[in-house]
PDB file of N, CA and C in Angstrom:
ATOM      1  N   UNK A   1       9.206 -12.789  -9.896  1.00  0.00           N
ATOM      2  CA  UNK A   1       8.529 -13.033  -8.632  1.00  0.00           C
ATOM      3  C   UNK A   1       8.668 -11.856  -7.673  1.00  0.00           C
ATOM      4  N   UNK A   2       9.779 -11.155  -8.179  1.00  0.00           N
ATOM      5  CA  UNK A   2      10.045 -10.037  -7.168  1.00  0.00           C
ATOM      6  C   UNK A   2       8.770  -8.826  -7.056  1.00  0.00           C
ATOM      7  N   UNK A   3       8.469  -8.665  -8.243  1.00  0.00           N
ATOM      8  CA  UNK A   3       6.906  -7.552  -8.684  1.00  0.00           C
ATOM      9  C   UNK A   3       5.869  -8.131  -7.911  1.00  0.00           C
ATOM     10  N   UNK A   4       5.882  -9.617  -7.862  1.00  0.00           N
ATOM     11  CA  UNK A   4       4.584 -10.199  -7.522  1.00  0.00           C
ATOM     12  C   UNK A   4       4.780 -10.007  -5.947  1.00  0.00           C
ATOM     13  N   UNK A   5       5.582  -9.960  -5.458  1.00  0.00           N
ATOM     14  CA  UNK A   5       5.773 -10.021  -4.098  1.00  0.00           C
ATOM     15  C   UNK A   5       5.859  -8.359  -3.637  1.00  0.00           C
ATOM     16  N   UNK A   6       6.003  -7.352  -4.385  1.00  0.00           N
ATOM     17  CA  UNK A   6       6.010  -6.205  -4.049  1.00  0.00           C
ATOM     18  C   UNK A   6       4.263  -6.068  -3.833  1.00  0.00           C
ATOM     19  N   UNK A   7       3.466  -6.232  -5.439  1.00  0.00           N
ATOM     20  CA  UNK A   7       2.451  -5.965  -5.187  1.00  0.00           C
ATOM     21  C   UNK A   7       1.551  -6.563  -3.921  1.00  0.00           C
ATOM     22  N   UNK A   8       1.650  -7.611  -3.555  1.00  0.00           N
ATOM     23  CA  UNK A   8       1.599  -8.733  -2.525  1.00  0.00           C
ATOM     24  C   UNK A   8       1.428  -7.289  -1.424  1.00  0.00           C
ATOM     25  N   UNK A   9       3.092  -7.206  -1.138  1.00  0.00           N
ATOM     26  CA  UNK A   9       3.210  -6.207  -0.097  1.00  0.00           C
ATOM     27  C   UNK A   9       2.372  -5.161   0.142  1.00  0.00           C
ATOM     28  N   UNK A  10       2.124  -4.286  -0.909  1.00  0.00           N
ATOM     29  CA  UNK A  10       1.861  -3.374  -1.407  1.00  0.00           C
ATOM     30  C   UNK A  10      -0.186  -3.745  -0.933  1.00  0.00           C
ATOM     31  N   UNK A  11      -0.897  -4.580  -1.265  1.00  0.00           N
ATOM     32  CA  UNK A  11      -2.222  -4.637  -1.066  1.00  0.00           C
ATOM     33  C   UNK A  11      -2.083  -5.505   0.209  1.00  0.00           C
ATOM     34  N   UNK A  12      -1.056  -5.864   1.089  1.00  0.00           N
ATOM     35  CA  UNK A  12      -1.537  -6.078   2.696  1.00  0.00           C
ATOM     36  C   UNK A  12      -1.293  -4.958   2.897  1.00  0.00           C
ATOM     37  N   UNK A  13      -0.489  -3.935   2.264  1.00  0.00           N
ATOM     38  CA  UNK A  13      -0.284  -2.582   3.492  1.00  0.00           C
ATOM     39  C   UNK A  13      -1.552  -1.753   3.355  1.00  0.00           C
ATOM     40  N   UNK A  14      -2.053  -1.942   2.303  1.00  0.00           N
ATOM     41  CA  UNK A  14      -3.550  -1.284   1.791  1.00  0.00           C
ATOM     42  C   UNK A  14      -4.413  -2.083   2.941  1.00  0.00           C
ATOM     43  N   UNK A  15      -4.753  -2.933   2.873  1.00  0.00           N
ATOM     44  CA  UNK A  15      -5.533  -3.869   4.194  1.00  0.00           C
ATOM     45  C   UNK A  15      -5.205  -3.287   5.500  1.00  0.00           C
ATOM     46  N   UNK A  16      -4.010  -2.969   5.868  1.00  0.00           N
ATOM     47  CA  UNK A  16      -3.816  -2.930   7.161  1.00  0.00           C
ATOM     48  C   UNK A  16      -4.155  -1.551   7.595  1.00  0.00           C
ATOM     49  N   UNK A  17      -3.710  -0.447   6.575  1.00  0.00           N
ATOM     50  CA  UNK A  17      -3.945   0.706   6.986  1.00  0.00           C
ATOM     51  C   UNK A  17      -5.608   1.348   6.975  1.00  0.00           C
ATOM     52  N   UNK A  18      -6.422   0.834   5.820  1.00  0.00           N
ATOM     53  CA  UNK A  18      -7.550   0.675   5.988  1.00  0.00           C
ATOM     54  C   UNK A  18      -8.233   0.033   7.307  1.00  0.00           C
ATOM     55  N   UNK A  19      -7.722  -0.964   7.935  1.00  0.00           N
ATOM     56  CA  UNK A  19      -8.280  -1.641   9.410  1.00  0.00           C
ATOM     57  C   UNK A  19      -8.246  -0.761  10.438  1.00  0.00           C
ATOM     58  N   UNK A  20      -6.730   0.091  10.348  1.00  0.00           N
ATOM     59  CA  UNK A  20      -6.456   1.049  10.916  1.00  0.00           C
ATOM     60  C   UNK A  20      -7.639   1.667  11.271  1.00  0.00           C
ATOM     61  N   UNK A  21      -8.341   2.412  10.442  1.00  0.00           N
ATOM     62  CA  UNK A  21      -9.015   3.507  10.871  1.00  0.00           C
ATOM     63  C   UNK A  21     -10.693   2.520  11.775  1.00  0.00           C
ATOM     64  N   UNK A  22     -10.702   1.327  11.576  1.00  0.00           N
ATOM     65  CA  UNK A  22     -11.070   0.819  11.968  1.00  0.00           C
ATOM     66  C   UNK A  22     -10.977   0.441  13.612  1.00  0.00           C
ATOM     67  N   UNK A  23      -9.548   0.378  13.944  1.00  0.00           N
ATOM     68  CA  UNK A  23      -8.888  -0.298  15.138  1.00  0.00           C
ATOM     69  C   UNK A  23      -9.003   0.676  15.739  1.00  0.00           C
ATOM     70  N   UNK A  24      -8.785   2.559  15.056  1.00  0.00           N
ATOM     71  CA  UNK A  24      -8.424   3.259  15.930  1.00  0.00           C
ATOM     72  C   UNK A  24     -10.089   3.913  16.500  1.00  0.00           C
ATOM     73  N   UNK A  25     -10.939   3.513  15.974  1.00  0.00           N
ATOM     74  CA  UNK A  25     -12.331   4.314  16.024  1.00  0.00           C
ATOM     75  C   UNK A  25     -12.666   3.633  17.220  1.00  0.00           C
ATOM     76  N   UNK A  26     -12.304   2.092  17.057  1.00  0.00           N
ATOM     77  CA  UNK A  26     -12.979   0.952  18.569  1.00  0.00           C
ATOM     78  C   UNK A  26     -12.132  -0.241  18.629  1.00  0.00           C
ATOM     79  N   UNK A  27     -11.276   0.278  19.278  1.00  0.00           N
ATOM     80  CA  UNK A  27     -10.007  -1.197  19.847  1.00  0.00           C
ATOM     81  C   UNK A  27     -10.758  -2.313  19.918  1.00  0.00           C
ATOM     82  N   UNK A  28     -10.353  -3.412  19.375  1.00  0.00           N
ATOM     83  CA  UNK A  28     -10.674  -4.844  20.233  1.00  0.00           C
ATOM     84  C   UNK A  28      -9.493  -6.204  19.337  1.00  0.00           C
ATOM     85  N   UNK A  29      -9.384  -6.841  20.509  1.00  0.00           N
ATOM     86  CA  UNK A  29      -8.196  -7.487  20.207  1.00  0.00           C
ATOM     87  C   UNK A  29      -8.157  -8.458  18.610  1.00  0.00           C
ATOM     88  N   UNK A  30      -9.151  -8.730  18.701  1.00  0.00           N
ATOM     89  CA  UNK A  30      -8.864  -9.351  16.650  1.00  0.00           C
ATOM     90  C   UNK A  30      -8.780  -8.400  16.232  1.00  0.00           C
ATOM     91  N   UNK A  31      -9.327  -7.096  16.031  1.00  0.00           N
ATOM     92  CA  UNK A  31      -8.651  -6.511  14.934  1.00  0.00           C
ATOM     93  C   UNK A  31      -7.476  -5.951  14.805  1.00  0.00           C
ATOM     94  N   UNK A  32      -7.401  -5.482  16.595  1.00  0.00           N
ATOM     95  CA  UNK A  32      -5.578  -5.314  16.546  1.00  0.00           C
ATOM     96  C   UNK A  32      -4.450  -5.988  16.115  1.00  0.00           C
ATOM     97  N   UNK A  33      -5.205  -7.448  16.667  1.00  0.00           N
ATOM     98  CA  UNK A  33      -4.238  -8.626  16.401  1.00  0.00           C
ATOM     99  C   UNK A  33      -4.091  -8.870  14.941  1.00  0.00           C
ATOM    100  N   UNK A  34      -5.385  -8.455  14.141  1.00  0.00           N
ATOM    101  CA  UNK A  34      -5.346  -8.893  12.861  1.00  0.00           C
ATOM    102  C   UNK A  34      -4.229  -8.022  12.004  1.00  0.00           C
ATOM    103  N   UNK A  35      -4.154  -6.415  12.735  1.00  0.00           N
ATOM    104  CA  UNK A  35      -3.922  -5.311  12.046  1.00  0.00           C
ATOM    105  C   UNK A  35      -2.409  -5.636  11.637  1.00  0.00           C
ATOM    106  N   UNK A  36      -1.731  -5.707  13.120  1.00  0.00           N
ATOM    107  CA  UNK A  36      -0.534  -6.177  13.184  1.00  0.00           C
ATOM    108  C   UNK A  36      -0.119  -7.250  12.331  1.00  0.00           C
ATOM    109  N   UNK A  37      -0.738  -8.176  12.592  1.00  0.00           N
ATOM    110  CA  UNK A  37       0.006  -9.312  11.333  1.00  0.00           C
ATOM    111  C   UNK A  37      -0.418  -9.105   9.667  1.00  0.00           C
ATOM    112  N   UNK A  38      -1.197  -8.549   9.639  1.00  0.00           N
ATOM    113  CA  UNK A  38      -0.976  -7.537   8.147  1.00  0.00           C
ATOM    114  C   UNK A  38       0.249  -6.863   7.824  1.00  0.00           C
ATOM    115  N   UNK A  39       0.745  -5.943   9.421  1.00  0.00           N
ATOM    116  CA  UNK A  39       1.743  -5.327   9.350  1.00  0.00           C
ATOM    117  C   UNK A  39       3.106  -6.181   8.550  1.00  0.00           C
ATOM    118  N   UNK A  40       3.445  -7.091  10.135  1.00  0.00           N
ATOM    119  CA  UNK A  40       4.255  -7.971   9.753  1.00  0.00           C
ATOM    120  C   UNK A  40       4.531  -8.400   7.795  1.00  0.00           C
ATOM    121  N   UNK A  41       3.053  -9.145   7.783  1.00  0.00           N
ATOM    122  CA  UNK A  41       2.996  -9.966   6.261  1.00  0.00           C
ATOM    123  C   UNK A  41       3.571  -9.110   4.875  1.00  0.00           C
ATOM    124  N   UNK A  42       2.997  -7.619   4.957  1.00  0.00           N
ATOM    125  CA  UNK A  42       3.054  -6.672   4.745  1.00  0.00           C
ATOM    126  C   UNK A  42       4.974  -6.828   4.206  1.00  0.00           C
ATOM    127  N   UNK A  43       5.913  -6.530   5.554  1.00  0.00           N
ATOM    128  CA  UNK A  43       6.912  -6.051   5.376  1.00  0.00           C
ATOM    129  C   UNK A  43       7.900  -7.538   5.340  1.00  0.00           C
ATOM    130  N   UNK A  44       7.378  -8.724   5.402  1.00  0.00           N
ATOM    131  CA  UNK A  44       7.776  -9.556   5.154  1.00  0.00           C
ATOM    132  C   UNK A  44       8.288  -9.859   3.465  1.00  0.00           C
ATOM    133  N   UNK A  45       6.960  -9.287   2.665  1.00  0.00           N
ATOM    134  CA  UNK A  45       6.581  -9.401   1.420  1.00  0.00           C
ATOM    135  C   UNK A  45       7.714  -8.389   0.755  1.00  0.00           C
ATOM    136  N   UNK A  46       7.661  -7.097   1.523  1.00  0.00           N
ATOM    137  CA  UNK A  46       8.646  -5.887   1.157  1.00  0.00           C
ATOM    138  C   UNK A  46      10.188  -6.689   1.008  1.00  0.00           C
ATOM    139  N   UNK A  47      10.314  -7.131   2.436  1.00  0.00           N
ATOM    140  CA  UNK A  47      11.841  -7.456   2.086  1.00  0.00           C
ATOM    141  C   UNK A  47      12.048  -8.363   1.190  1.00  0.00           C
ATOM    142  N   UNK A  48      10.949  -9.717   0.870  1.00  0.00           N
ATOM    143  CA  UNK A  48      11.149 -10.139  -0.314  1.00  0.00           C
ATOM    144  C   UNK A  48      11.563 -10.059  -1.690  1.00  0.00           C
ATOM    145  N   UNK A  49      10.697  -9.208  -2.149  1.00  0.00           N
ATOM    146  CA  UNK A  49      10.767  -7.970  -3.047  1.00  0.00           C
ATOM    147  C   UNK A  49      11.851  -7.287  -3.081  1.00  0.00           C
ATOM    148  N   UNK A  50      12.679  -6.988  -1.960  1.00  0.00           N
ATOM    149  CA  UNK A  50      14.161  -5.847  -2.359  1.00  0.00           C
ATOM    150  C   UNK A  50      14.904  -6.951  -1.898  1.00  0.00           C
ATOM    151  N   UNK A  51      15.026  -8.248  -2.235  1.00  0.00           N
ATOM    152  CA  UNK A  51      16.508  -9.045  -2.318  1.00  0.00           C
ATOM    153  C   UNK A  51      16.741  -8.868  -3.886  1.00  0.00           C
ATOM    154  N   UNK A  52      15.706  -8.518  -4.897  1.00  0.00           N
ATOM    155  CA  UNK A  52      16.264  -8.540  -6.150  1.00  0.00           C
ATOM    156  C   UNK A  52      15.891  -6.686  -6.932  1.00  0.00           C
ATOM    157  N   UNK A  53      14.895  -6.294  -6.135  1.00  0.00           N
ATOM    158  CA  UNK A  53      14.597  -5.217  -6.717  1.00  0.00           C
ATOM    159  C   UNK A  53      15.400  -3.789  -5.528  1.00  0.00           C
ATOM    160  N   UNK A  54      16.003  -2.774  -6.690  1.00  0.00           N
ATOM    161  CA  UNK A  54      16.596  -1.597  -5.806  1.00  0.00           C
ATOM    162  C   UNK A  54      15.873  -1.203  -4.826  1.00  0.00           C
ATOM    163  N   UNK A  55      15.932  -0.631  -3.479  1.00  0.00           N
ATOM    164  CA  UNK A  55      15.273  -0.298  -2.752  1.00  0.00           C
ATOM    165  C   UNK A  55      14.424   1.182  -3.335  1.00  0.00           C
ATOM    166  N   UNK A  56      15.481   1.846  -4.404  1.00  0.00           N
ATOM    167  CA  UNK A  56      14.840   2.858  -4.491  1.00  0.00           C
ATOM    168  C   UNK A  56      13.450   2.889  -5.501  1.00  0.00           C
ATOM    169  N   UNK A  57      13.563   1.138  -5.668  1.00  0.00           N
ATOM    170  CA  UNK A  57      12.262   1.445  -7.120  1.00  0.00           C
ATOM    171  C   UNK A  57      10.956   0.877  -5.763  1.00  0.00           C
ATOM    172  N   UNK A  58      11.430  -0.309  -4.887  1.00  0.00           N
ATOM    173  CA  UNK A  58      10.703  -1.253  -3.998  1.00  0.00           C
ATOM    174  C   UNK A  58       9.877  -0.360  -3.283  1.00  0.00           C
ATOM    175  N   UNK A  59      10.670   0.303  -2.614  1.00  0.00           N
ATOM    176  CA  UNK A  59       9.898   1.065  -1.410  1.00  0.00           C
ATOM    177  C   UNK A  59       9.104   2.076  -2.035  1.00  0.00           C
ATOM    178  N   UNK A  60       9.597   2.675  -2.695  1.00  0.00           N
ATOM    179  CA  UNK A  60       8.561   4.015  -3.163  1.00  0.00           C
ATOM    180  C   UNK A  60       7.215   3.469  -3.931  1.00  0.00           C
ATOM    181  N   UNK A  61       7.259   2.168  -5.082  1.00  0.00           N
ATOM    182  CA  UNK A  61       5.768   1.408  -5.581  1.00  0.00           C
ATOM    183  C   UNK A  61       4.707   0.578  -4.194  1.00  0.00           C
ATOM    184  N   UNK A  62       5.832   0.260  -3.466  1.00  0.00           N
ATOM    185  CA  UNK A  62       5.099   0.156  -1.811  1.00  0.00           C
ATOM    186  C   UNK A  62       4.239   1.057  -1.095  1.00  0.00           C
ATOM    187  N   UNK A  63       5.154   2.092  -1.346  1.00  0.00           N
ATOM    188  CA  UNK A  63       4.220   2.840  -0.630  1.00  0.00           C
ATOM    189  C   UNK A  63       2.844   3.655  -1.283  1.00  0.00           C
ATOM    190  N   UNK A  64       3.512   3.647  -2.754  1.00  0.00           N
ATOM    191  CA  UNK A  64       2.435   4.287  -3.722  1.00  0.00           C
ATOM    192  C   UNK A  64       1.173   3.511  -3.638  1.00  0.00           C
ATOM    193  N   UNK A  65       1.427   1.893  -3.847  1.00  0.00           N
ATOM    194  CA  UNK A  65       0.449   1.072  -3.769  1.00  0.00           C
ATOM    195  C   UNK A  65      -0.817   1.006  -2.670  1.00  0.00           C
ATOM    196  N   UNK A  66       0.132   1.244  -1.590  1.00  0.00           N
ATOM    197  CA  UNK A  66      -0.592   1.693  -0.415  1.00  0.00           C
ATOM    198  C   UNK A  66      -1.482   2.562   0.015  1.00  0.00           C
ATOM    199  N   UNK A  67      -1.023   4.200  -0.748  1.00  0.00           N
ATOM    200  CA  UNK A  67      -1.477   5.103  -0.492  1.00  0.00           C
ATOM    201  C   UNK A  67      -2.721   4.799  -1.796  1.00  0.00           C
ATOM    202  N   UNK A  68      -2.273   4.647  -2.761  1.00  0.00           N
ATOM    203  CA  UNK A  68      -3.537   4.199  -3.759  1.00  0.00           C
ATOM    204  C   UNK A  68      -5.002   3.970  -3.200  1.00  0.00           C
ATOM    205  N   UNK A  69      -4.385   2.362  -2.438  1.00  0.00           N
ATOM    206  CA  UNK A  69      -5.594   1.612  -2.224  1.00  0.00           C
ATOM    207  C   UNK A  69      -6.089   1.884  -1.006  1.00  0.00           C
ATOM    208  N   UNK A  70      -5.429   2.739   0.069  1.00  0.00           N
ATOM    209  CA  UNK A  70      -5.825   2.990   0.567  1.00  0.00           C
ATOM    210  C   UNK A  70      -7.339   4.265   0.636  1.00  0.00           C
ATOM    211  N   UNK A  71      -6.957   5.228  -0.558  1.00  0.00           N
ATOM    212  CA  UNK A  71      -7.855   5.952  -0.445  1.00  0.00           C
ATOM    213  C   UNK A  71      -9.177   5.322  -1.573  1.00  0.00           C
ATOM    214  N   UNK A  72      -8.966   4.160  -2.161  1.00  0.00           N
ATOM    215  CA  UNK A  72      -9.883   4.119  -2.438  1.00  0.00           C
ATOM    216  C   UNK A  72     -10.980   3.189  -1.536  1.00  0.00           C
ATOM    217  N   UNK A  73      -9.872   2.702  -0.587  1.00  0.00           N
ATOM    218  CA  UNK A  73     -10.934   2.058   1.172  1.00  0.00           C
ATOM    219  C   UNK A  73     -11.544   3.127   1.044  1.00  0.00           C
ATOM    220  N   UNK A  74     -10.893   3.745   1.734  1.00  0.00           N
ATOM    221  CA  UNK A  74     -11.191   5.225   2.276  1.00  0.00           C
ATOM    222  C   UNK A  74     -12.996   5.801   1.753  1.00  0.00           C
ATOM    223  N   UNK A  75     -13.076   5.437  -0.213  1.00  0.00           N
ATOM    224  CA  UNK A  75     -13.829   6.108  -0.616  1.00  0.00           C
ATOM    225  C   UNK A  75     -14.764   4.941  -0.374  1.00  0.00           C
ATOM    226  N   UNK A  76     -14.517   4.061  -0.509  1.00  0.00           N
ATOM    227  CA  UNK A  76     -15.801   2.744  -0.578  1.00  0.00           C
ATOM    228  C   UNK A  76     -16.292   2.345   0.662  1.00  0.00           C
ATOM    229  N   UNK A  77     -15.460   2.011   1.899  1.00  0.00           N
ATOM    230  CA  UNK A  77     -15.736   1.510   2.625  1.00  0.00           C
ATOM    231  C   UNK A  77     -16.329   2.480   3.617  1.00  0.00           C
ATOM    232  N   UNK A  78     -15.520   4.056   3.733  1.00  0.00           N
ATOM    233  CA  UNK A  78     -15.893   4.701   4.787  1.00  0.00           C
ATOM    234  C   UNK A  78     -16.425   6.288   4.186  1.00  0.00           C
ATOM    235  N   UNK A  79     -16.788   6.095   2.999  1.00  0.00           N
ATOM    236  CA  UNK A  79     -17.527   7.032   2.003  1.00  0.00           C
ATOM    237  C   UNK A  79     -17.125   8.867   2.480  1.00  0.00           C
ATOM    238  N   UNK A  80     -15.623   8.561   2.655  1.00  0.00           N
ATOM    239  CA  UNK A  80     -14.735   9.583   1.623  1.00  0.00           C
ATOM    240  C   UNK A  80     -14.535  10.168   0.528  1.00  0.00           C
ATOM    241  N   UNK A  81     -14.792  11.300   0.389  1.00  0.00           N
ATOM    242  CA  UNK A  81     -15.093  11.817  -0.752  1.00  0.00           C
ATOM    243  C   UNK A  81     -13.362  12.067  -1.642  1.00  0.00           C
ATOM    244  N   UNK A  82     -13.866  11.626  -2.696  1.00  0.00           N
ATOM    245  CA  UNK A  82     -12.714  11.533  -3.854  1.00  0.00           C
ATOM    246  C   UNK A  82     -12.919  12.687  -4.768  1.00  0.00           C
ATOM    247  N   UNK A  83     -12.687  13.499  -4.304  1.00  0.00           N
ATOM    248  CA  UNK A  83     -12.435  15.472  -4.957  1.00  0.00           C
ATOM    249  C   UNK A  83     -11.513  14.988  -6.363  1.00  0.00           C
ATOM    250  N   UNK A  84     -11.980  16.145  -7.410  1.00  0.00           N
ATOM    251  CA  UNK A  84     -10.973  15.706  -8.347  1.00  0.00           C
ATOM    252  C   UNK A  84      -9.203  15.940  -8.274  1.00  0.00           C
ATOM    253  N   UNK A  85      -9.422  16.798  -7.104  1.00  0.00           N
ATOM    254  CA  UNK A  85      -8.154  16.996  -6.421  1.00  0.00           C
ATOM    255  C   UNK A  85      -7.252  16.072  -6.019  1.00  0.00           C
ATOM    256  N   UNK A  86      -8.497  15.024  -5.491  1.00  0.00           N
ATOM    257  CA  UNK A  86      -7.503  13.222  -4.881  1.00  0.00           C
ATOM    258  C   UNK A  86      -7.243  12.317  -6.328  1.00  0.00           C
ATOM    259  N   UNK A  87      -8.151  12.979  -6.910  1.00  0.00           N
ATOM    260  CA  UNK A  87      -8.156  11.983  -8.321  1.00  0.00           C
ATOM    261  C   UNK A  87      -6.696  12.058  -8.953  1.00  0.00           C
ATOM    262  N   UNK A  88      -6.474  13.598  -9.104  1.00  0.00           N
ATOM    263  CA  UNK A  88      -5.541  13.934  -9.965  1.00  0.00           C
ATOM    264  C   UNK A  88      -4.494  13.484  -9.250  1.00  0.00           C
ATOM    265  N   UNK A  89      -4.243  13.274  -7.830  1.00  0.00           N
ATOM    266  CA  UNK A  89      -2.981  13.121  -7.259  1.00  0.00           C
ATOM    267  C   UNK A  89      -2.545  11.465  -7.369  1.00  0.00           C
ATOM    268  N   UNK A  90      -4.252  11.122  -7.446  1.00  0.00           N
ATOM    269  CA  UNK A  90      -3.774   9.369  -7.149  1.00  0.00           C
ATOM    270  C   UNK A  90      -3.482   9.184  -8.894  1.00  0.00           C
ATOM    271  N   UNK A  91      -3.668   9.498  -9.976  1.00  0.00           N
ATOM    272  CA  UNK A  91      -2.979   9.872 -11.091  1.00  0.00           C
ATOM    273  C   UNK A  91      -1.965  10.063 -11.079  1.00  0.00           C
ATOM    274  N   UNK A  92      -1.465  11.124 -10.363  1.00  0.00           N
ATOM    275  CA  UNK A  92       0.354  11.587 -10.357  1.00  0.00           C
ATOM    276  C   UNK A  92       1.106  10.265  -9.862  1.00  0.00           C
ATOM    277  N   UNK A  93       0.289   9.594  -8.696  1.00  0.00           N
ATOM    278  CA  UNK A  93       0.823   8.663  -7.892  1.00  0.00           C
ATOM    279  C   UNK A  93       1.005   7.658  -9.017  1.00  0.00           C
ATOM    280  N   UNK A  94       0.196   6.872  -9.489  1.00  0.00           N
ATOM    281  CA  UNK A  94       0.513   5.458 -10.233  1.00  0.00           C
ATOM    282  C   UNK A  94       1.555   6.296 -11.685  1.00  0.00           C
ATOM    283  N   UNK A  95       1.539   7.452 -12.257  1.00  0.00           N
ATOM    284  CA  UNK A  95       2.382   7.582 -12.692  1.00  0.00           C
ATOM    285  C   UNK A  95       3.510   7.862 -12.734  1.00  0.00           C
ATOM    286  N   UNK A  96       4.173   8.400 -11.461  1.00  0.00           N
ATOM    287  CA  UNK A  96       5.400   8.267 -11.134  1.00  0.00           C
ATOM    288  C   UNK A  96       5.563   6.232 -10.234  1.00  0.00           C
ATOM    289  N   UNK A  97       4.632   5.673 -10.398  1.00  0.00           N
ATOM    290  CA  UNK A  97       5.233   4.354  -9.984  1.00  0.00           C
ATOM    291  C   UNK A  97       5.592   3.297 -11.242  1.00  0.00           C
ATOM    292  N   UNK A  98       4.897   3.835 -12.564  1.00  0.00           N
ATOM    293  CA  UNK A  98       5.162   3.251 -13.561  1.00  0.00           C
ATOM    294  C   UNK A  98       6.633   3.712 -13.934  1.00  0.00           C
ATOM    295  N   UNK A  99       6.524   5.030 -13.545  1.00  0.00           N
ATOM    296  CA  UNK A  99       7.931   5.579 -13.876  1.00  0.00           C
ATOM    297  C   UNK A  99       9.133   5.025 -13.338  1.00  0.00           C
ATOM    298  N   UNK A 100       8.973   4.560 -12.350  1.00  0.00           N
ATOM    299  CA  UNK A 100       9.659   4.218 -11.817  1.00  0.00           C
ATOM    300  C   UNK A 100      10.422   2.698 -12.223  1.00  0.00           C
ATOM    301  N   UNK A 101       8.986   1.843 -12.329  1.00  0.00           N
ATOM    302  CA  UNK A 101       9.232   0.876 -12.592  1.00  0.00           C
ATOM    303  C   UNK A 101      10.390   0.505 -13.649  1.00  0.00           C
ATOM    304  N   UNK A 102       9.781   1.653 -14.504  1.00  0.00           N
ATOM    305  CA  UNK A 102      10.520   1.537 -16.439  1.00  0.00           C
ATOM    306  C   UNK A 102      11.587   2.135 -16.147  1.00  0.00           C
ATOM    307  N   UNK A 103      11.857   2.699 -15.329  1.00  0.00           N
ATOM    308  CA  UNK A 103      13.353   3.777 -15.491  1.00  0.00           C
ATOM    309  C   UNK A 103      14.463   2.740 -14.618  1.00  0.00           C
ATOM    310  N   UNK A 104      13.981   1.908 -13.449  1.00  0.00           N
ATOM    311  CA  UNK A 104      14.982   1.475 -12.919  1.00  0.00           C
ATOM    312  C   UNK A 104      15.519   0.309 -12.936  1.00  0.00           C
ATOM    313  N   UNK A 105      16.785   0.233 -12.362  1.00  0.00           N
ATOM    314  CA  UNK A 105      17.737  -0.947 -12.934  1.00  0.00           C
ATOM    315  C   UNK A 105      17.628  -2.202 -12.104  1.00  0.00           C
ATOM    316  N   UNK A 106      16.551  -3.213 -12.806  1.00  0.00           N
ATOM    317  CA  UNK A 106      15.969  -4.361 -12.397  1.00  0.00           C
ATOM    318  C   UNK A 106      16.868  -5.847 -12.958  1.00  0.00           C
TER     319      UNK A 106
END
């Protein structure tokens, strides 16, 4: 349950930071309000997740997850261009999170 609750974490922080660029282009109070309790849900889910998993495997697939899905908002929603440059990195990214996964002491 601990994975399920990372990934959990991991695609509200993708939601929230994606709204982000949203909130920051034209304030208005639902989406702030919304942004924030993403936040919250977000790191609620995190600490879930590291009562059984090391912090050092938790936080870093958190944030990978994040940065992931975030750029692929990024490419869909706000038609960001995905260079093979972002490709290759968001590559490096999920493979040092697999790495991670398999290497650490769960």
């Amino acid at each position: 349950m601990a994975w399920l609750a990372l990934v959990v974490a991991g695609l509200l922080e993708t939601a929230w930071a994606g709204l982000l660029k949203t909130v920051a282009a034209k304030p208005a109070p639902g989406p702030v309000l919304l942004t924030a309790a993403l936040i919250v849900a977000s790191m609620v889910a995190l600490a879930w997740a590291m009562r059984s998993l090391p912090v050092g495997i938790a936080y870093p697939v958190w944030t990978g997850i994040g940065s992931v899905g975030t750029v692929v908002i990024g490419a869909l929603i706000y038609g960001e261009a995905l260079t093979s440059m972002t490709l290759a990195g968001l590559a490096f990214l999920i493979l040092g999170m697999v790495l991670l996964g398999l290497g650490g002491s769960h």
